[in-house]
PDB file of N, CA and C in Angstrom:
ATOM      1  N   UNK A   1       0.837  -1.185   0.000  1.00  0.00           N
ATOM      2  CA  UNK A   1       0.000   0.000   0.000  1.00  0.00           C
ATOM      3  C   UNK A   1       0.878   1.243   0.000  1.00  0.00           C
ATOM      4  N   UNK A   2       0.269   2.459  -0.494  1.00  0.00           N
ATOM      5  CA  UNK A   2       0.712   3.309  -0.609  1.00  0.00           C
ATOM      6  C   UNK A   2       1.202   3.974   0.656  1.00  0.00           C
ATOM      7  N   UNK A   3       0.625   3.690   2.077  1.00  0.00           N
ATOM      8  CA  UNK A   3       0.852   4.168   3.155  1.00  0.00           C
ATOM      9  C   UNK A   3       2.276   3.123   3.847  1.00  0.00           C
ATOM     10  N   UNK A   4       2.377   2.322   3.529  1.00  0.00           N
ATOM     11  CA  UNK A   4       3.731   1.590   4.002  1.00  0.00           C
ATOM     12  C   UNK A   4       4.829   2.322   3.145  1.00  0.00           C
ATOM     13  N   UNK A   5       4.691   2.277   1.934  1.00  0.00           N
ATOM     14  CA  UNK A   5       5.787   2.901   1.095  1.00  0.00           C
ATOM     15  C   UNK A   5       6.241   4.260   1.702  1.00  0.00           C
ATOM     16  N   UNK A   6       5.293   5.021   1.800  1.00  0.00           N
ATOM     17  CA  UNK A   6       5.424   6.479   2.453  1.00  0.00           C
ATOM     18  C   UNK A   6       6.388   6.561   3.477  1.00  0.00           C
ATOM     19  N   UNK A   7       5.703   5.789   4.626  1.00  0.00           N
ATOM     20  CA  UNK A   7       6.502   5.625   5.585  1.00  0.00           C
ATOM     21  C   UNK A   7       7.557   4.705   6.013  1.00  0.00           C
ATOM     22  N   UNK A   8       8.374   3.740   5.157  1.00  0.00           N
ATOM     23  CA  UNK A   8       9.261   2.965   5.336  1.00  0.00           C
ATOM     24  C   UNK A   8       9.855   3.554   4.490  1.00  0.00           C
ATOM     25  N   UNK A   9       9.849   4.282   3.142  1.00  0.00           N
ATOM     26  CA  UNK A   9      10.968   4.855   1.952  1.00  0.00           C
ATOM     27  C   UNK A   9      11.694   6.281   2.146  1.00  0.00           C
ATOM     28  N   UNK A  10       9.926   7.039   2.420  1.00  0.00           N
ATOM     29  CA  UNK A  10      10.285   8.821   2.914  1.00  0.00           C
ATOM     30  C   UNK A  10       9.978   8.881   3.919  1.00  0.00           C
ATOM     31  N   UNK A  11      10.104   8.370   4.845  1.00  0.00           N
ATOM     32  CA  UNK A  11      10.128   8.052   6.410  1.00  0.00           C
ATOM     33  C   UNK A  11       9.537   9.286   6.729  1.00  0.00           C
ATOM     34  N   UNK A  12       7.923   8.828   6.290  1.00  0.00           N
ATOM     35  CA  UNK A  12       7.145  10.438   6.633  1.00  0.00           C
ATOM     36  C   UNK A  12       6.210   9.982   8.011  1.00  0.00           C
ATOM     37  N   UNK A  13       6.059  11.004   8.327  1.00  0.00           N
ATOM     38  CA  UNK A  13       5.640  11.575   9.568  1.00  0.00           C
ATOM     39  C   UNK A  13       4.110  10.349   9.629  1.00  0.00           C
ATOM     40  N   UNK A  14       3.728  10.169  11.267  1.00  0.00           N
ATOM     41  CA  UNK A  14       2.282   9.628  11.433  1.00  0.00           C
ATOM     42  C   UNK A  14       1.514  10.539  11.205  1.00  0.00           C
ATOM     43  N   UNK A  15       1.911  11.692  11.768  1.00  0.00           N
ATOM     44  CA  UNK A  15       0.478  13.342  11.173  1.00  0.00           C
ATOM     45  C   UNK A  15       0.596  13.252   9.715  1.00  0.00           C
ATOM     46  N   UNK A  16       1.359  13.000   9.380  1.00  0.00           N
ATOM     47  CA  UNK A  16       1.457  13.377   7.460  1.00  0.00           C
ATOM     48  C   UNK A  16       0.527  12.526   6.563  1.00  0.00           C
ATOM     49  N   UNK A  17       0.876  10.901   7.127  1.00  0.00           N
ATOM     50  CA  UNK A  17       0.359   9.600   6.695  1.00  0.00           C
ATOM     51  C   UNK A  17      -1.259   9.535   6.998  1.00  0.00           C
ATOM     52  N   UNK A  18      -1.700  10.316   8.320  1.00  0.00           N
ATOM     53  CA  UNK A  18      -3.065  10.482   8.850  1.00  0.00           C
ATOM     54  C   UNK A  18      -3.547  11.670   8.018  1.00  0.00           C
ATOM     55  N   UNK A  19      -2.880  12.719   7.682  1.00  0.00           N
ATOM     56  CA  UNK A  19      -3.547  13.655   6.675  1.00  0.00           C
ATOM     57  C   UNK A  19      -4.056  13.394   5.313  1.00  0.00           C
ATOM     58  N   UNK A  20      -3.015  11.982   4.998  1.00  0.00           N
ATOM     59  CA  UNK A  20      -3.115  11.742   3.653  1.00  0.00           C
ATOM     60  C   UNK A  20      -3.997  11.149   3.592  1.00  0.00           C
ATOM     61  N   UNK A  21      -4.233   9.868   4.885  1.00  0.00           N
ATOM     62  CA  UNK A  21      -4.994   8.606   4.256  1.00  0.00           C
ATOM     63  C   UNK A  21      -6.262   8.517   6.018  1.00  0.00           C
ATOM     64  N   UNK A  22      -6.724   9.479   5.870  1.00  0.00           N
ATOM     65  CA  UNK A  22      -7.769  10.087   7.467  1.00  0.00           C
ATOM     66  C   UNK A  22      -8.426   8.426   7.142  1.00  0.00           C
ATOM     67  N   UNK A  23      -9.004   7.945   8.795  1.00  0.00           N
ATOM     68  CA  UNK A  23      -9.520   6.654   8.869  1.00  0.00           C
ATOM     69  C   UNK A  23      -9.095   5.986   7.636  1.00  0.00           C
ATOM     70  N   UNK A  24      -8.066   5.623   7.637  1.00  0.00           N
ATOM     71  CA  UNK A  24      -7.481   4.160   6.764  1.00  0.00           C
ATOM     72  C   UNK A  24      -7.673   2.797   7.321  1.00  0.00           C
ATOM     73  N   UNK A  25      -7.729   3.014   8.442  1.00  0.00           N
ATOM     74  CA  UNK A  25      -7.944   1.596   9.742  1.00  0.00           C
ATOM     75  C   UNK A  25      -9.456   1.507   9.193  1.00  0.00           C
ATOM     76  N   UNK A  26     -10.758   2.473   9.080  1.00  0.00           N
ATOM     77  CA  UNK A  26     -12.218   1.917   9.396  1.00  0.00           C
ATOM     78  C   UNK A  26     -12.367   2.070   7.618  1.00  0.00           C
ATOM     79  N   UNK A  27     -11.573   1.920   6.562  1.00  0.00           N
ATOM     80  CA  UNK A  27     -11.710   1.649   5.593  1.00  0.00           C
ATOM     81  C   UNK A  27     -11.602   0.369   5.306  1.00  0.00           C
ATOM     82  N   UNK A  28     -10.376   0.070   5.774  1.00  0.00           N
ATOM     83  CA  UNK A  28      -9.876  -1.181   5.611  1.00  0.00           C
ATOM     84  C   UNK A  28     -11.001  -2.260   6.632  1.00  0.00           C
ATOM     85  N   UNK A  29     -11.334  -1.780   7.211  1.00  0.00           N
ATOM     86  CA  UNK A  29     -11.879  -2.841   8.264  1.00  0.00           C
ATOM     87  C   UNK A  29     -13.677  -2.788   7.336  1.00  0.00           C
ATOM     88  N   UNK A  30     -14.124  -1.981   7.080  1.00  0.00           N
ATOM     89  CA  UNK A  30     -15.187  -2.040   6.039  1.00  0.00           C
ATOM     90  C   UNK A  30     -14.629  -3.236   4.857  1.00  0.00           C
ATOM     91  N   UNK A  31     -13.756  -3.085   3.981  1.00  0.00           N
ATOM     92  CA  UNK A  31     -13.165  -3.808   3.180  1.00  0.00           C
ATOM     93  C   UNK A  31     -13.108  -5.209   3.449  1.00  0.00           C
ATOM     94  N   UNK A  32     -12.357  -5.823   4.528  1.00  0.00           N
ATOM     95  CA  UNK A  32     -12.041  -6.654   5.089  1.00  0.00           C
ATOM     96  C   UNK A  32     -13.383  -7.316   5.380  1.00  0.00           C
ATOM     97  N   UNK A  33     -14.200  -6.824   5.697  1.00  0.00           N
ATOM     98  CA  UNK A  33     -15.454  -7.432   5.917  1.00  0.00           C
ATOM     99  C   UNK A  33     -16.549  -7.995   5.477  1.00  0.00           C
ATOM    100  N   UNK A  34     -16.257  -7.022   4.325  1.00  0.00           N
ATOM    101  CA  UNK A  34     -17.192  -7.483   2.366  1.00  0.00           C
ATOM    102  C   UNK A  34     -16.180  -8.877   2.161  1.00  0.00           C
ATOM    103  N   UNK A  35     -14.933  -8.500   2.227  1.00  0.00           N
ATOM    104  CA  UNK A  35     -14.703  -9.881   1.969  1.00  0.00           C
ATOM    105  C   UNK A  35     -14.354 -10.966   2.632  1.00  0.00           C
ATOM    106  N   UNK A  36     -14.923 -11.065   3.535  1.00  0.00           N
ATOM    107  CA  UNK A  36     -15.268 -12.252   4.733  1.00  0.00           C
ATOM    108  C   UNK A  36     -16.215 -12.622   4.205  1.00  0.00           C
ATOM    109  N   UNK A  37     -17.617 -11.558   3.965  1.00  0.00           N
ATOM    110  CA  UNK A  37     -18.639 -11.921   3.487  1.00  0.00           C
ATOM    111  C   UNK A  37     -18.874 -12.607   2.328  1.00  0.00           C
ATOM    112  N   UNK A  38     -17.933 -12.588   1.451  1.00  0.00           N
ATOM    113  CA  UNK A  38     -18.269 -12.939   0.185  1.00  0.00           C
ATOM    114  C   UNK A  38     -17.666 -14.485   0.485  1.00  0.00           C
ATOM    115  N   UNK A  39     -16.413 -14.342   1.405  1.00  0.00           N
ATOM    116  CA  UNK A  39     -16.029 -15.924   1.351  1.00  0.00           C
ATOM    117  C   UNK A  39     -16.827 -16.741   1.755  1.00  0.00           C
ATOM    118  N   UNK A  40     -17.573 -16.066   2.962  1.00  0.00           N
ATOM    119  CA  UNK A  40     -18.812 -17.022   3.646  1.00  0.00           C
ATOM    120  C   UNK A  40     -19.996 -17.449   2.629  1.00  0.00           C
ATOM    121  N   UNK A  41     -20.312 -16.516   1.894  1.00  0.00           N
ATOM    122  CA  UNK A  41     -20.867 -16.530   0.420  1.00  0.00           C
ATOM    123  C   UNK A  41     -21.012 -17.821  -0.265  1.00  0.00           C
ATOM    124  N   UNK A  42     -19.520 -17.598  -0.242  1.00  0.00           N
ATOM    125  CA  UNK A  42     -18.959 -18.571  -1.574  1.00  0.00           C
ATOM    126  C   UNK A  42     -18.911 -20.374  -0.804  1.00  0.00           C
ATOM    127  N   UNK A  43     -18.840 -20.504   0.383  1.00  0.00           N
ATOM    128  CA  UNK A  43     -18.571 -21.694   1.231  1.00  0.00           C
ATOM    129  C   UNK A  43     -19.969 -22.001   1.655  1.00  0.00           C
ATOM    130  N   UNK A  44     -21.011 -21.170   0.890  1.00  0.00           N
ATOM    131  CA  UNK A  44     -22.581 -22.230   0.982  1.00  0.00           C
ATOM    132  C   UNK A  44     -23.108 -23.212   0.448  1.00  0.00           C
ATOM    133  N   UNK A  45     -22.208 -23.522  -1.247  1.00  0.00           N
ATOM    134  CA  UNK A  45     -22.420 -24.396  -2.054  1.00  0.00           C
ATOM    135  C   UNK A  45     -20.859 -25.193  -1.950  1.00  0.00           C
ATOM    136  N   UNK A  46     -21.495 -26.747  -2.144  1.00  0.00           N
ATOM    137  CA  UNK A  46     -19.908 -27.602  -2.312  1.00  0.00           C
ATOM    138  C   UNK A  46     -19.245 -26.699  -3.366  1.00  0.00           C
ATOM    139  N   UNK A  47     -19.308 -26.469  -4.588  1.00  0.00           N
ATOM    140  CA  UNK A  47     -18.593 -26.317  -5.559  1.00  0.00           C
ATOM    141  C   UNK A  47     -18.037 -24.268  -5.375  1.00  0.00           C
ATOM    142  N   UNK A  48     -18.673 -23.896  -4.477  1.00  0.00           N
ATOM    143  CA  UNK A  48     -18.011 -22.408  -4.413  1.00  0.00           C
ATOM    144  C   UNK A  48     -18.635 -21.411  -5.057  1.00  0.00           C
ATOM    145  N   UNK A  49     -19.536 -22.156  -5.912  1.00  0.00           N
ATOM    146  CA  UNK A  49     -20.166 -20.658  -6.696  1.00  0.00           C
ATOM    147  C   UNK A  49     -21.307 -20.336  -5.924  1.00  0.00           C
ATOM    148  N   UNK A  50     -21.361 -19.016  -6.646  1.00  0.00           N
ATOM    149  CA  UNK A  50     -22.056 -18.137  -5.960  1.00  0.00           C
ATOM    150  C   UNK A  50     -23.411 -17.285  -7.021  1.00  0.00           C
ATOM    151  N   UNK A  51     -24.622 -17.731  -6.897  1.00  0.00           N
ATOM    152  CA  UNK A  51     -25.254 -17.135  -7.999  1.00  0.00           C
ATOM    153  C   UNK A  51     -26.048 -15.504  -7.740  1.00  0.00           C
ATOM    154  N   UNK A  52     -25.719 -14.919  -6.882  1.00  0.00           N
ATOM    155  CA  UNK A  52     -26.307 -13.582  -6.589  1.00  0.00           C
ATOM    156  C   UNK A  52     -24.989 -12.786  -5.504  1.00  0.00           C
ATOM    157  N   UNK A  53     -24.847 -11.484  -5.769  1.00  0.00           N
ATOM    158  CA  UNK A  53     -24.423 -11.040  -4.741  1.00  0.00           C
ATOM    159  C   UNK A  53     -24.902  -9.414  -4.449  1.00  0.00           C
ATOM    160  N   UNK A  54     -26.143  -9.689  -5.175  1.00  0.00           N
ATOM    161  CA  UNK A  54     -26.434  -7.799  -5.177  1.00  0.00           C
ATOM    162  C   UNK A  54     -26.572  -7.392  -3.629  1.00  0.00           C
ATOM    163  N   UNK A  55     -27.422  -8.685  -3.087  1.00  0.00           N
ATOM    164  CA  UNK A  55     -27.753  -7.956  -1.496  1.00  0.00           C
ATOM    165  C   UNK A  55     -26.170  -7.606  -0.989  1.00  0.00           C
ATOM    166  N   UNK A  56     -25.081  -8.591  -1.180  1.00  0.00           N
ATOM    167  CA  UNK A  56     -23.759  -8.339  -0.363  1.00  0.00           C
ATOM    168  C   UNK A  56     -23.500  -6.611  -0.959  1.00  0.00           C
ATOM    169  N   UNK A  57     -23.809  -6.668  -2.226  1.00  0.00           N
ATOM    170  CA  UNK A  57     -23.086  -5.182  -2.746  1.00  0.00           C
ATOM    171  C   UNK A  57     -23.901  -4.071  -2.514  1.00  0.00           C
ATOM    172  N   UNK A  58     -25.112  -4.403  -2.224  1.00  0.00           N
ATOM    173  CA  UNK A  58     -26.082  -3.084  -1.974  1.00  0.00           C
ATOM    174  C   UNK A  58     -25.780  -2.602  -0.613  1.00  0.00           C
ATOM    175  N   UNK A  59     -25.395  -3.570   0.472  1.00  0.00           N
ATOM    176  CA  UNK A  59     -24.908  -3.286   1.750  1.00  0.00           C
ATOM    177  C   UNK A  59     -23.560  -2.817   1.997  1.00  0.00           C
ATOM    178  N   UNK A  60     -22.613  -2.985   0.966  1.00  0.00           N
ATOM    179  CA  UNK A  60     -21.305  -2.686   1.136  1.00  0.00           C
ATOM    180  C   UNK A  60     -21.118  -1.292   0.575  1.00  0.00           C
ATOM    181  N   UNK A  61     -22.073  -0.763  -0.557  1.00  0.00           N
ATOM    182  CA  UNK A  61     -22.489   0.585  -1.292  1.00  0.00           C
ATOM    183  C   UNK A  61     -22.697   1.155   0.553  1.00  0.00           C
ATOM    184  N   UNK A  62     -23.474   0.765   0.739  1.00  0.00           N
ATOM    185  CA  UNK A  62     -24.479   1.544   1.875  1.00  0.00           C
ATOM    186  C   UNK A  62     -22.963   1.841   2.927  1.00  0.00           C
ATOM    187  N   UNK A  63     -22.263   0.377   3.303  1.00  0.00           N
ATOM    188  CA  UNK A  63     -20.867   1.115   3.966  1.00  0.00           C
ATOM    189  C   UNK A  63     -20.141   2.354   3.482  1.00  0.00           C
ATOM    190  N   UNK A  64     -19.777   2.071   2.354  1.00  0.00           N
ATOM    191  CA  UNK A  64     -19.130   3.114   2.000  1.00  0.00           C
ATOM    192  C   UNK A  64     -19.515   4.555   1.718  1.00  0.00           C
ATOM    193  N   UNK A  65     -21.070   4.660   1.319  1.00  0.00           N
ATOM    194  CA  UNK A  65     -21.534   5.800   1.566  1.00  0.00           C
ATOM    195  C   UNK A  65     -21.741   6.437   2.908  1.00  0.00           C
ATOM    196  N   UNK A  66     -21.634   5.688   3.848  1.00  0.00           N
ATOM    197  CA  UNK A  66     -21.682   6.572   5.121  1.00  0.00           C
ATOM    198  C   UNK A  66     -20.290   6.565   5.474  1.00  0.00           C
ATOM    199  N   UNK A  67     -19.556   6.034   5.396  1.00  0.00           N
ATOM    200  CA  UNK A  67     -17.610   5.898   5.547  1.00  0.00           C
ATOM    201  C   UNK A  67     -17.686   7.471   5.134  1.00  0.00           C
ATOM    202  N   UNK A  68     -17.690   7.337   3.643  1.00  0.00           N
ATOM    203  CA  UNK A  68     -17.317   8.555   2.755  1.00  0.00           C
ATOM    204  C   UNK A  68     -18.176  10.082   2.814  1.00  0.00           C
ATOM    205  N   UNK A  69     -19.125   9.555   3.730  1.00  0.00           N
ATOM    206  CA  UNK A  69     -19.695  10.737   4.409  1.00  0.00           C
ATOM    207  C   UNK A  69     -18.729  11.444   5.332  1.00  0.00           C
ATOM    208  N   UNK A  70     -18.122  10.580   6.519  1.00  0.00           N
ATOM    209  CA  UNK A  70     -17.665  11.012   7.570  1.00  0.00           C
ATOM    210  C   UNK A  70     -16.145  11.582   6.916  1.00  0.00           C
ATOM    211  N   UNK A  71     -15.953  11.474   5.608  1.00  0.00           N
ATOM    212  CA  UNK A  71     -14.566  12.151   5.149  1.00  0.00           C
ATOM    213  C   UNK A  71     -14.990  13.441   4.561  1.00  0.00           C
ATOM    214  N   UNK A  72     -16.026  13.787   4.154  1.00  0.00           N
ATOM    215  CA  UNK A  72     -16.396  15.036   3.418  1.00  0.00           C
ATOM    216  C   UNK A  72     -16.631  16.043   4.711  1.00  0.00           C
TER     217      UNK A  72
END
């Protein structure tokens, strides 16, 4: 990620890295969670497929629109 590079190459600042990338932790943890979901998803049928996922994506829209609220 762009935030390791930052700070392991141009050994930039935690205020700098938090200016750049504000709640990166409750992004990632939104992220991380769609795709838990999808694995759990996918581990309902023996064979892995998966024939719908609008409800997973209409709810993960809905995360990120209130995430991306709290950045504006």
């Amino acid at each position: 990620m762009f935030w390791e590079g930052l700070s392991r190459e141009l050994d930039a600042s935690q205020a700098m890295l938090d200016g750049l990338f504000p709640r990166l932790q409750d992004l990632l943890d939104i992220h991380f969670t769609f795709l838990d979901r999808l694995v759990c998803t996918q581990n309902l049928t023996a064979d892995r497929s998966v024939d719908s996922v609008g409800s997973l994506l209409v709810e993960q829209a809905s995360c990120l629109s209130q995430s991306h609220s709290m950045h504006c």
